[in-house]
Protein backbone atom coordinates (compact mmCIF):
# COMPACT_ATOMS: atom_id res chain seq x y z
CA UNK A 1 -34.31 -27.43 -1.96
CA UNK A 2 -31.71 -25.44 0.00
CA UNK A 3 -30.98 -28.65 2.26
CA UNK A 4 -30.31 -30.03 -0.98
CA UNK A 5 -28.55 -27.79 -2.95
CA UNK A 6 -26.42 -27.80 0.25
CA UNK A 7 -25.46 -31.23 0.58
CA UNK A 8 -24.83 -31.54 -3.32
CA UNK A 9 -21.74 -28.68 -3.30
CA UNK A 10 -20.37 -30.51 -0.19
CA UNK A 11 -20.63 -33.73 -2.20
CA UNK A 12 -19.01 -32.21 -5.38
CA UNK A 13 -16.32 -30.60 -2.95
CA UNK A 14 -15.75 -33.80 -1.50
CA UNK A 15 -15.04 -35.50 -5.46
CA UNK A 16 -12.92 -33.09 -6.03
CA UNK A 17 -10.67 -33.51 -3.43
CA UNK A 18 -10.44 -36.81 -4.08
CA UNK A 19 -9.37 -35.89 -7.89
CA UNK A 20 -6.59 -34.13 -6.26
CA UNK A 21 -5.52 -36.65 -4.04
CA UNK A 22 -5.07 -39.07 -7.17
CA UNK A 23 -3.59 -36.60 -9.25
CA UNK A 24 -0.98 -35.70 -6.49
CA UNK A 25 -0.57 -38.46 -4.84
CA UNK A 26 -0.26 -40.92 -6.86
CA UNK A 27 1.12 -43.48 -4.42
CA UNK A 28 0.01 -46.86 -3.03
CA UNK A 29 -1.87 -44.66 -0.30
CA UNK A 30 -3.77 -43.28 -2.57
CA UNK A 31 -6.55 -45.37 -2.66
CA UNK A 32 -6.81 -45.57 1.08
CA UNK A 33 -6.91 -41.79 1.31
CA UNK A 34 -9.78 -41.37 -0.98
CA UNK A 35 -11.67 -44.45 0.81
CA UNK A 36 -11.46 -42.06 3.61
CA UNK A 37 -12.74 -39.33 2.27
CA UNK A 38 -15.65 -40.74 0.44
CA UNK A 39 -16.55 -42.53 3.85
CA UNK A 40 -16.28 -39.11 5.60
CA UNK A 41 -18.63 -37.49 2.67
CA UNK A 42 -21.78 -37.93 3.81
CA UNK A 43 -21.73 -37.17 7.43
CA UNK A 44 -20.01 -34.41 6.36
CA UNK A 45 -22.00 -32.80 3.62
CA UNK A 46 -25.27 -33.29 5.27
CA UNK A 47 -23.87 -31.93 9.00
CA UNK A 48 -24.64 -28.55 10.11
CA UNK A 49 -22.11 -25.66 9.40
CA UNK A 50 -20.83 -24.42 12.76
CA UNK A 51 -22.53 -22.09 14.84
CA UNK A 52 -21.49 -19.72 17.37
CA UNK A 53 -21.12 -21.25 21.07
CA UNK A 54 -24.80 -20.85 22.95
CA UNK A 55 -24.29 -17.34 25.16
CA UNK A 56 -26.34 -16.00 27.66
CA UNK A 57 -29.43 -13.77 26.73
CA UNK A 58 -28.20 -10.52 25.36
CA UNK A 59 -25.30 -11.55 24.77
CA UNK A 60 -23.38 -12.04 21.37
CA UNK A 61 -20.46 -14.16 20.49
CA UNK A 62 -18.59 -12.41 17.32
CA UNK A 63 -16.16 -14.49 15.81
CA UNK A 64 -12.54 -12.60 15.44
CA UNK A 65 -10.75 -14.98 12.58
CA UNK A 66 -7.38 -14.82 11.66
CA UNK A 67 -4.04 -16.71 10.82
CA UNK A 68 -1.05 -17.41 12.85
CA UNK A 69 2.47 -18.39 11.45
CA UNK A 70 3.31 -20.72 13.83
CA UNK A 71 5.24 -22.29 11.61
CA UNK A 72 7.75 -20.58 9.00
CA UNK A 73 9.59 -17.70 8.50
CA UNK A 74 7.20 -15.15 9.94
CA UNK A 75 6.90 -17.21 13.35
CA UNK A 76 8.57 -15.01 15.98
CA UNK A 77 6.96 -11.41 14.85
CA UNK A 78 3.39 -13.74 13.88
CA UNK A 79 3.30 -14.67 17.04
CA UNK A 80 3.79 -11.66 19.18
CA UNK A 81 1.32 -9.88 16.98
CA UNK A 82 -1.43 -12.30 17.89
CA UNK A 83 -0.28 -11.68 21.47
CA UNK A 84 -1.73 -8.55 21.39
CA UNK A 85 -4.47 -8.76 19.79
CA UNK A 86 -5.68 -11.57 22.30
CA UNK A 87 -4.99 -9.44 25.08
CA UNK A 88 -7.05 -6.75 23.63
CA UNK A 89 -9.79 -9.08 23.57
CA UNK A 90 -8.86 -10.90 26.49
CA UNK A 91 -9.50 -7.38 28.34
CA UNK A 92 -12.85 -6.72 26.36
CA UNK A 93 -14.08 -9.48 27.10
CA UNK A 94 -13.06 -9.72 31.22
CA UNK A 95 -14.67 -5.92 31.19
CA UNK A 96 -18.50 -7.26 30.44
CA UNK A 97 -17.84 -6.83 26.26
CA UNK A 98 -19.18 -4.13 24.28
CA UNK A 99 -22.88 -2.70 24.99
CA UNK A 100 -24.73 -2.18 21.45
CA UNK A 101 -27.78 -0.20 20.68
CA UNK A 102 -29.96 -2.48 21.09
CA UNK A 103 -29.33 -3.38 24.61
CA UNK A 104 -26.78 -6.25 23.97
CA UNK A 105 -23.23 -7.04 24.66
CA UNK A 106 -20.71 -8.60 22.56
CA UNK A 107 -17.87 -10.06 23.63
CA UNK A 108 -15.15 -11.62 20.81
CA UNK A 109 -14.21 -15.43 20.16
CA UNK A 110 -10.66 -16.08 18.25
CA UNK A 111 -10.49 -18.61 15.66
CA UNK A 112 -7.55 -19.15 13.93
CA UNK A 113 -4.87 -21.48 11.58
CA UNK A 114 -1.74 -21.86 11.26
CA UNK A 115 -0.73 -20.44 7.99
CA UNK A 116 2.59 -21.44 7.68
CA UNK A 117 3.90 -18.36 6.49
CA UNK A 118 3.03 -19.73 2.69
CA UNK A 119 0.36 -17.52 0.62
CA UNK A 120 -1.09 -20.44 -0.70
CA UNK A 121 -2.43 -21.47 3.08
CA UNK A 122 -3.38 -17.97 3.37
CA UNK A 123 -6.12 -17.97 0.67
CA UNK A 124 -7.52 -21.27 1.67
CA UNK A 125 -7.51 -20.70 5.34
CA UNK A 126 -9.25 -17.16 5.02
CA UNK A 127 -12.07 -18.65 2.43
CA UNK A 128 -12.53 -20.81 5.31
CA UNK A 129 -12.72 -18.32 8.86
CA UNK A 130 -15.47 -16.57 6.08
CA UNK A 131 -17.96 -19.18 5.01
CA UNK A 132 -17.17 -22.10 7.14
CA UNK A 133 -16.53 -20.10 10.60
CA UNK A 134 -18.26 -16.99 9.67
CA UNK A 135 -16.29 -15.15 11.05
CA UNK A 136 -17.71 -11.50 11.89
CA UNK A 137 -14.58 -9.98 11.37
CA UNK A 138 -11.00 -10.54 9.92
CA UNK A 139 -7.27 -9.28 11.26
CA UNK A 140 -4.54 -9.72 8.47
CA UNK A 141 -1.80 -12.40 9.17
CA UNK A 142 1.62 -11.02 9.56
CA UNK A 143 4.02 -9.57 6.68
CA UNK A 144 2.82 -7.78 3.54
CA UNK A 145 2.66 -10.58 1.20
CA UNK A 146 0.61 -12.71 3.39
CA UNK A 147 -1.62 -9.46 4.02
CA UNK A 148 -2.06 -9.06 0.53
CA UNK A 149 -3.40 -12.61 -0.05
CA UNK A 150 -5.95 -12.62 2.61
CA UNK A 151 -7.40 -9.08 1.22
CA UNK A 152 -8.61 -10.61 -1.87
CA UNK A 153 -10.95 -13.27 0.34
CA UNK A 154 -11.93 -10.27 2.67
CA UNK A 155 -13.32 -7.78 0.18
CA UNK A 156 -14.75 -11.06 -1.69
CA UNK A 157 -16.59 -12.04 1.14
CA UNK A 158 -17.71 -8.73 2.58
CA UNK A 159 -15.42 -8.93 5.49
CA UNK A 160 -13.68 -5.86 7.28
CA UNK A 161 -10.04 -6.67 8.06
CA UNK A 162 -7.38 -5.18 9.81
CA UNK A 163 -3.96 -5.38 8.49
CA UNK A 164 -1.38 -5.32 10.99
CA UNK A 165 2.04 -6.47 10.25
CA UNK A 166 1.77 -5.09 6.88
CA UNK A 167 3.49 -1.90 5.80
CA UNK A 168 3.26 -2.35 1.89
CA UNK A 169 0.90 0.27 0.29
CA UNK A 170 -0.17 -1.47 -2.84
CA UNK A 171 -2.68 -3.66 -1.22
CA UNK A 172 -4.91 -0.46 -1.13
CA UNK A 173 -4.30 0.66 -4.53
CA UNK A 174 -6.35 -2.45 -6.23
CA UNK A 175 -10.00 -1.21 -5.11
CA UNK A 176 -10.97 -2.84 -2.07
CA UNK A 177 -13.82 -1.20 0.21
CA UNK A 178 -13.11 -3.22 3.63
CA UNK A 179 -9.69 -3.60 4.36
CA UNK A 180 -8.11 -1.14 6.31
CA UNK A 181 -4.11 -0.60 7.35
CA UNK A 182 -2.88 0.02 11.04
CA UNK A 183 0.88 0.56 10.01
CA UNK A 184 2.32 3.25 8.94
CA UNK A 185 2.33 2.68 5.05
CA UNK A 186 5.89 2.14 3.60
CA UNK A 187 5.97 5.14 1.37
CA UNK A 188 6.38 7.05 4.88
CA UNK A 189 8.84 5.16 6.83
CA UNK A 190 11.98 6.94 6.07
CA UNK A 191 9.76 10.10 5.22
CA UNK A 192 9.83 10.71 9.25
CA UNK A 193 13.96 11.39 8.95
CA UNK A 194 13.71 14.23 6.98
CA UNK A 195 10.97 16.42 9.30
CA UNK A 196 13.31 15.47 12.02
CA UNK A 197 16.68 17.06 10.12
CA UNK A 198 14.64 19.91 9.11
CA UNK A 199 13.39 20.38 12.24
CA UNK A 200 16.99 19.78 13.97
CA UNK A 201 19.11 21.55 11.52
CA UNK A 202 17.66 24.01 9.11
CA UNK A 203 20.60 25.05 7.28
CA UNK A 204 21.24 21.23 6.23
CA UNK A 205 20.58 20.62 2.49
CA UNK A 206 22.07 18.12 0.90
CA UNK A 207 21.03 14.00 1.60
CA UNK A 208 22.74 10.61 0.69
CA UNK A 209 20.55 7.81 -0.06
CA UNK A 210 21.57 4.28 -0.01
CA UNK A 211 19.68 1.26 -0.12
CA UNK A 212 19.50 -2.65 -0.26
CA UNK A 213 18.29 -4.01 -3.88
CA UNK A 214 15.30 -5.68 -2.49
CA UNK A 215 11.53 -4.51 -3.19
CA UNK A 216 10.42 -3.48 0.14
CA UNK A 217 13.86 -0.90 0.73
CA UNK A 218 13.44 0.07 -2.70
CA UNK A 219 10.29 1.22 -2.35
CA UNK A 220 11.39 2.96 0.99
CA UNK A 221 13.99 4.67 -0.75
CA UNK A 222 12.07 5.81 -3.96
CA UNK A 223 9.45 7.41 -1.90
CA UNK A 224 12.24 9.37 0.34
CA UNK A 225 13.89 11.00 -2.60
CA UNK A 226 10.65 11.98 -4.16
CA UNK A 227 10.10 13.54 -0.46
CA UNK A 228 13.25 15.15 -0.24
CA UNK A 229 13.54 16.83 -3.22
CA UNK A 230 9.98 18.35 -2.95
CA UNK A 231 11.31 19.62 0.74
CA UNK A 232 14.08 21.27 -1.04
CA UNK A 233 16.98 19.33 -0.32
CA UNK A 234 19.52 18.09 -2.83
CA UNK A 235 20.04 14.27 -3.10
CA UNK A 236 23.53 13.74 -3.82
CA UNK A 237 24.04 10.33 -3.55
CA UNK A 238 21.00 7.77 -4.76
CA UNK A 239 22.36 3.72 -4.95
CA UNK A 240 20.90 0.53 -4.27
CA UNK A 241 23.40 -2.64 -3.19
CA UNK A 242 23.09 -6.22 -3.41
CA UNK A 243 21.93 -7.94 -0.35
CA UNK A 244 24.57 -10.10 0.30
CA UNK A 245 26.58 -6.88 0.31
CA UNK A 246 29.33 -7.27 3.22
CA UNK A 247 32.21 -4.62 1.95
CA UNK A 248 30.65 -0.98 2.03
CA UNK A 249 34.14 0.46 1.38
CA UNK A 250 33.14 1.73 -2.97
CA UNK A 251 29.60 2.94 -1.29
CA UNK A 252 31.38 5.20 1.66
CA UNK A 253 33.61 6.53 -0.86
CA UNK A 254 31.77 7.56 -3.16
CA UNK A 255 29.37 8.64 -0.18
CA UNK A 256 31.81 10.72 1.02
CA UNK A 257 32.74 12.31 -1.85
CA UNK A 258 29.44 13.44 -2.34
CA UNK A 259 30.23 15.63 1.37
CA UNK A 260 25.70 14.42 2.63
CA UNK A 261 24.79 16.25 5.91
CA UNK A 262 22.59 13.27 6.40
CA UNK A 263 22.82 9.04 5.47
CA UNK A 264 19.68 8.06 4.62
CA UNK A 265 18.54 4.65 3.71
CA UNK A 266 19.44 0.82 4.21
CA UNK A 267 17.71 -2.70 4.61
CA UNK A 268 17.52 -5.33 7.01
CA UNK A 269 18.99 -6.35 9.92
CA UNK A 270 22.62 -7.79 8.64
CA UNK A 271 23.60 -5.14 5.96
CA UNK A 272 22.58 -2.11 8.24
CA UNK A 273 24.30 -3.03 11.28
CA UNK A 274 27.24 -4.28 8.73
CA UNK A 275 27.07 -0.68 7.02
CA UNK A 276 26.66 1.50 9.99
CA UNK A 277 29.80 -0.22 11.63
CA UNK A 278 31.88 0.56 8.36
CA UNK A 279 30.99 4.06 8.85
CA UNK A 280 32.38 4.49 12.17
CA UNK A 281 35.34 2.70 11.38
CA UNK A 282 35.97 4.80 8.45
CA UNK A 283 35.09 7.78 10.49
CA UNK A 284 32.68 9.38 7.78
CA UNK A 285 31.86 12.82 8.68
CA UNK A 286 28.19 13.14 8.76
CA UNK A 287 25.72 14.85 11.19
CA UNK A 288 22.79 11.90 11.02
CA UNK A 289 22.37 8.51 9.79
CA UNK A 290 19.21 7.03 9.90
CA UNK A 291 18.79 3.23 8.48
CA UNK A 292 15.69 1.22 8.31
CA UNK A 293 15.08 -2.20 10.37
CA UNK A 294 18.65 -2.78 12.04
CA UNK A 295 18.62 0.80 14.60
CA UNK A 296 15.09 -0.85 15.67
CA UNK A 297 16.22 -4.27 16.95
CA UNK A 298 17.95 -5.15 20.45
CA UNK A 299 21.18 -6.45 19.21
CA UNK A 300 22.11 -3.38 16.96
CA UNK A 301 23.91 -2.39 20.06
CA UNK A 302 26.33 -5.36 20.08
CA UNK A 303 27.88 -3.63 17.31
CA UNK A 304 28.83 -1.02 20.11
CA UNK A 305 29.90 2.60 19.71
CA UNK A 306 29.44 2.30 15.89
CA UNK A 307 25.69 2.33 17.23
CA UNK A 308 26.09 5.27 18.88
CA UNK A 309 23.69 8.14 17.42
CA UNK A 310 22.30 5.81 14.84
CA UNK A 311 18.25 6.58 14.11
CA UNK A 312 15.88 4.40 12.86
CA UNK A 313 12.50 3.64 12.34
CA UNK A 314 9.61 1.71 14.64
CA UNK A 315 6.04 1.49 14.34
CA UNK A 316 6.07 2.02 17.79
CA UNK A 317 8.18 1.39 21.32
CA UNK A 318 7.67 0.47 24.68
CA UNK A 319 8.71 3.73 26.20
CA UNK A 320 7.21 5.91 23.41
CA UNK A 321 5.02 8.48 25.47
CA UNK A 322 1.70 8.41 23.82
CA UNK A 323 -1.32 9.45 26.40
CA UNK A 324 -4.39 11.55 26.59
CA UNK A 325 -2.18 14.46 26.99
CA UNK A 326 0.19 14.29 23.92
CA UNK A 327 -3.64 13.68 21.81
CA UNK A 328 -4.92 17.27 23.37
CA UNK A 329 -1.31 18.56 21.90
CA UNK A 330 -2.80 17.06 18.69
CA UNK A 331 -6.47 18.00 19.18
CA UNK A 332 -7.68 14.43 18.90
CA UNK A 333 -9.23 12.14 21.28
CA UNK A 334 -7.41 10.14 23.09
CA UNK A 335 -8.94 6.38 23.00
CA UNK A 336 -7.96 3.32 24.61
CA UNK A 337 -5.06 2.35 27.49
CA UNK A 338 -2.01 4.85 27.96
CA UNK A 339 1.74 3.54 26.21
CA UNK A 340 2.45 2.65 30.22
CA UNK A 341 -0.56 0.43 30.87
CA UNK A 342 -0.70 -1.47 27.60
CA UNK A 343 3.26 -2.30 28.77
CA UNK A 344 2.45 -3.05 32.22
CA UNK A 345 -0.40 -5.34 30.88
CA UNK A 346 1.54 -7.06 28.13
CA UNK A 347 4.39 -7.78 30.15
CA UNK A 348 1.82 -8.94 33.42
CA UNK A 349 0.68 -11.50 30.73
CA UNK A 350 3.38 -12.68 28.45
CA UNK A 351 6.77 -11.90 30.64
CA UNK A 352 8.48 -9.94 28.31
CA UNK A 353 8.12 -6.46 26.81
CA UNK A 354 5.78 -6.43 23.65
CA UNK A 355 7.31 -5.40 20.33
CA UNK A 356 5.63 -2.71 18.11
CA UNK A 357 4.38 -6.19 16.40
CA UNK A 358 2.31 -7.01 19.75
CA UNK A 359 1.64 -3.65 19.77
CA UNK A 360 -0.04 -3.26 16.33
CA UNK A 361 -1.75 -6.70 17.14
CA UNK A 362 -3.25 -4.68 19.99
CA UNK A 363 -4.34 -1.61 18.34
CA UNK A 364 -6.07 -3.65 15.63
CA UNK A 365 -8.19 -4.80 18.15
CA UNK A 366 -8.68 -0.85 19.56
CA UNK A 367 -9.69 -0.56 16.16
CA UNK A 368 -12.37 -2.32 15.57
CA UNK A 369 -13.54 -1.65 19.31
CA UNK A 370 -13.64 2.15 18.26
CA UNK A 371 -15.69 1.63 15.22
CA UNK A 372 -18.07 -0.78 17.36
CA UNK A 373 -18.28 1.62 19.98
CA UNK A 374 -19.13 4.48 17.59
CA UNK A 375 -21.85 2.27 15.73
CA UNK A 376 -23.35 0.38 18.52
CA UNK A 377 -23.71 -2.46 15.69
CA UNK A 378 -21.92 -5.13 14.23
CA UNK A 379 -23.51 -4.42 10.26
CA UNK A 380 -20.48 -4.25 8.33
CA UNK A 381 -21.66 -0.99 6.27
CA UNK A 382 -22.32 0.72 9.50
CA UNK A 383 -18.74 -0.78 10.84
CA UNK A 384 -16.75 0.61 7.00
CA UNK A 385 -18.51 4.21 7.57
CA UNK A 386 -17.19 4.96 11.23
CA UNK A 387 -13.96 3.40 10.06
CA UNK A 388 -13.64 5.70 6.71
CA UNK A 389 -14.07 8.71 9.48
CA UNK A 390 -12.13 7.46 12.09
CA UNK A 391 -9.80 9.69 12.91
CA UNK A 392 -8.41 8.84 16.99
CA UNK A 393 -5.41 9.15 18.37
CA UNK A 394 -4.24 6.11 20.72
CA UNK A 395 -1.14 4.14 22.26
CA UNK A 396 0.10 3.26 19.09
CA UNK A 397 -0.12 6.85 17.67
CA UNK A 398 -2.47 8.37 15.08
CA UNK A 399 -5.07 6.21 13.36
CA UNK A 400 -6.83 7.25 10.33
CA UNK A 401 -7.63 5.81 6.92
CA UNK A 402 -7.69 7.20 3.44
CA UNK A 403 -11.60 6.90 2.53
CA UNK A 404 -10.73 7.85 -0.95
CA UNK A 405 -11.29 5.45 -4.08
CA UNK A 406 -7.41 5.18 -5.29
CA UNK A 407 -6.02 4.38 -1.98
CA UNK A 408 -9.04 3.11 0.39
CA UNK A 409 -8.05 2.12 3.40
CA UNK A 410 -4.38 3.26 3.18
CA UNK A 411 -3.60 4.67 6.94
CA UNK A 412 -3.01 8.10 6.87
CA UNK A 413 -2.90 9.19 10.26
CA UNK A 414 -0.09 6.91 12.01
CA UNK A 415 3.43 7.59 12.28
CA UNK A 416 6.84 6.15 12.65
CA UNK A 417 8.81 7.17 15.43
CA UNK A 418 12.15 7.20 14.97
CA UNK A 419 14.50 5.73 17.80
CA UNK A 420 18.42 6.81 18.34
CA UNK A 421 21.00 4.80 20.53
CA UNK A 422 22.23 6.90 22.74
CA UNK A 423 24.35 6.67 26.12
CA UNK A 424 22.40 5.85 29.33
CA UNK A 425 23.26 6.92 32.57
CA UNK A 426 25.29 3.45 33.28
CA UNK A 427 27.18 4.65 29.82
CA UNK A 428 24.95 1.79 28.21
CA UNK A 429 24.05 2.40 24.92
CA UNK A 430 19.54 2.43 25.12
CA UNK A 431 16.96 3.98 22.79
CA UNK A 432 15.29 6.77 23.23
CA UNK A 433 12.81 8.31 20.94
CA UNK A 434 13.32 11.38 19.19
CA UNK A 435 10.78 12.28 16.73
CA UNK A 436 7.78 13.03 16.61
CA UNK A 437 8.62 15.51 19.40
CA UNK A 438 5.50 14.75 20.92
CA UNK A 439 6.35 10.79 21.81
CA UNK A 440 9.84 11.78 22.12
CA UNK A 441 11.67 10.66 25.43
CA UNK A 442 15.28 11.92 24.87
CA UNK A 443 15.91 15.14 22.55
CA UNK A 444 18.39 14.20 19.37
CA UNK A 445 21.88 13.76 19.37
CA UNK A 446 23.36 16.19 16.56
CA UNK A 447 25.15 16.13 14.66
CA UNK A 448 26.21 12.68 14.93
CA UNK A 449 30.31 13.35 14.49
């Protein structure tokens, strides 16, 4: 009966993708499409679904599944993330794999689509690394949106994923048990700025906040004036601008009016580097500006000494000194490769130094190989309870999860760290990390002018 019940769903699968051919089709081809399909039906439904490859005794192949936008929008930052996470398993599985309880070792296969950077692809492709692959485990494809789509199959499926790539904090407001965040969520990422002004300047106490109209620095900015004000400072200036925005001059004004210590706020790259030039042309008096996205990239500094002192926010950085000794500062273990070997590796690899993308591909990997370690099984309950107490610290930074019912999964533990452009010893403008102090590599410049 189950052979049969079997090959009648692949049979009615197989119908109704011919219905959809002739219903979107519609085209002399059509005919000659479904002619293929039915032909293809039977060998298909009646084949066996795929197995993992033969291994030798002991030893267990677990299926890593994922997507890949290696086409689309999301390409370049897609791309690098999946760079580290196959060196993380790349390194697993050169080491011998991972010993279980029972006396075996498991070592990790990738299998992975190319998702296009389209949700639609997303849902489809994921439904497919679950039943069709079987994948033992799941890591999110890159960007919020795309995260968000490929939850719903995970928790539907009783898969744990990994998001990585994904900063948005309403995926773990909707009840899901399995899915658990490696970013910093984006309620926190300007959050970071304020801890460092208190800690830089105590007597400062009053904050302009400006911000691109779109969702994402909306939300940013929302969450940083609820933050502020409960630290005590005065927001004087709260305004959001369109996002083809290229003349700052009514914003400054009425920015400086408002006499901030601190410029909080921004966008993307264009309209932060855009705005942050403005203010050095106008020479706005202000001890610290701190935008998101732009301060992060490379190129911010072809915008020159309007760069100078500007802060901003990263997941993480190659020269961000994270160890075993700044987790005993912290009283956590330390777990995983130093911030200096996971660079050395990357770049030993790949020829380039890894982004915080590559980085959080990486410690998605670290992730699951700390709550396999701390099991010593691959049962997925057993896999969700050392996750919803993991609480580690590692290259990336602090990882820990809300285990809590409104938020599950929400990480709790990681941090930004905030980068500033500042003047190297060839009088080239380089980041350097300033906050937390315990990653930091340069101390602040303050106040900015």
């Amino acid at each position: 009966m189950n052979v049969f019940y079997i090959v009648y769903n692949r049979l009615v699968s197989r119908f109704k993708q011919c219905y959809l051919a002739i219903e979107t089709m519609k085209s002399r081809w059509t005919g000659f499409v479904i002619f293929l399909l039915l032909s293809s039906m039977c060998l298909d439904a009646c084949s066996s679904p795929d197995s993992p490859e033969p291994a030798t005794p002991g030893e267990i192949t677990a299926v890593i599944g994922f997507t890949v936008s290696q086409t689309g929008s999301l390409n370049v930052e897609s791309t690098r993330q999946t760079n580290g996470l196959n060196l993380w398993m790349k390194q697993i599985n050169e080491a011998g794999g991972i010993k279980l309880k029972d006396g075996s070792v498991v070592k990790f296969k990738a299998k992975y689509y190319d998702d296009e950077s389209t949700k639609d692809r997303v849902q489809q492709l994921y439904t497919r690394l679950a039943i069709k692959d079987n994948a033992a485990f799941l890591i999110s494809p890159y960007s919020s949106g795309l995260a968000d789509a490929a939850a719903v199959v995970a928790e539907q499926y009783s898969k744990i994923m990994i998001t990585t790539g994904a900063a948005s904090d309403s995926t773990y407001k909707r009840g899901f048990t399995l899915v658990y965040q490696a970013y910093t969520p984006a309620s926190r990422y300007l959050t970071g700025a304020v801890d460092l002004l208190k800690a830089t300047d105590p007597s400062a106490q009053k904050i302009a906040i400006i911000h691109e109209n779109d969702k994402f620095s909306t939300d940013v900015a929302n969450a940083l004036n609820s933050y502020a004000v409960d630290q005590g400072y005065e927001v004087v200036f709260f305004e959001g601008y369109d996002t083809d925005t290229t003349d700052f001059s009514p914003f400054i004004n009425k920015i400086e009016k408002s006499a901030p210590d601190a410029i909080l706020g921004g966008g993307h790259f264009q309209d932060g580097s855009t705005f942050a030039k403005q203010l050095y042309e106008k020479k706005v008096d202000v001890k610290m500006v701190a935008l998101l996205v732009a301060p992060a990239e490379v190129n911010f500094a072809e915008i020159g000494e309007a760069a100078s002192g500007i802060i901003g926010p990263s997941q993480w950085e190659p020269q961000v000194n994270f160890s075993a000794e700044t987790a005993e500062k912290v009283n956590l273990s330390f777990f995983g490769p130093s911030s200096i070997d996971f660079v050395n590796n990357y770049k030993a690899v790949y020829n380039e130094d890894p982004s915080y993308h590559a980085a959080g591909g990486y410690a998605a990997g670290l992730i699951l190989q700390n709550a396999i370690e701390t099991t010593g099984a691959l049962d997925t309950q057993a896999i969700k309870a050392a996750l919803d107490q993991m609480n580690i610290y590692t290259f990336f930074g602090q990882i820990q999860f809300d285990a809590g019912a409104d938020s599950h999964g929400l990480q709790t533990g990681h941090s930004m760290v905030y980068i500033q452009w500042q003047p190297g010893e060839t009088g080239m403008l380089e980041k350097q990390i300033v906050w937390p102090a315990e990653g930091a590599t340069a101390p602040v410049i303050y106040p900015l002018r």
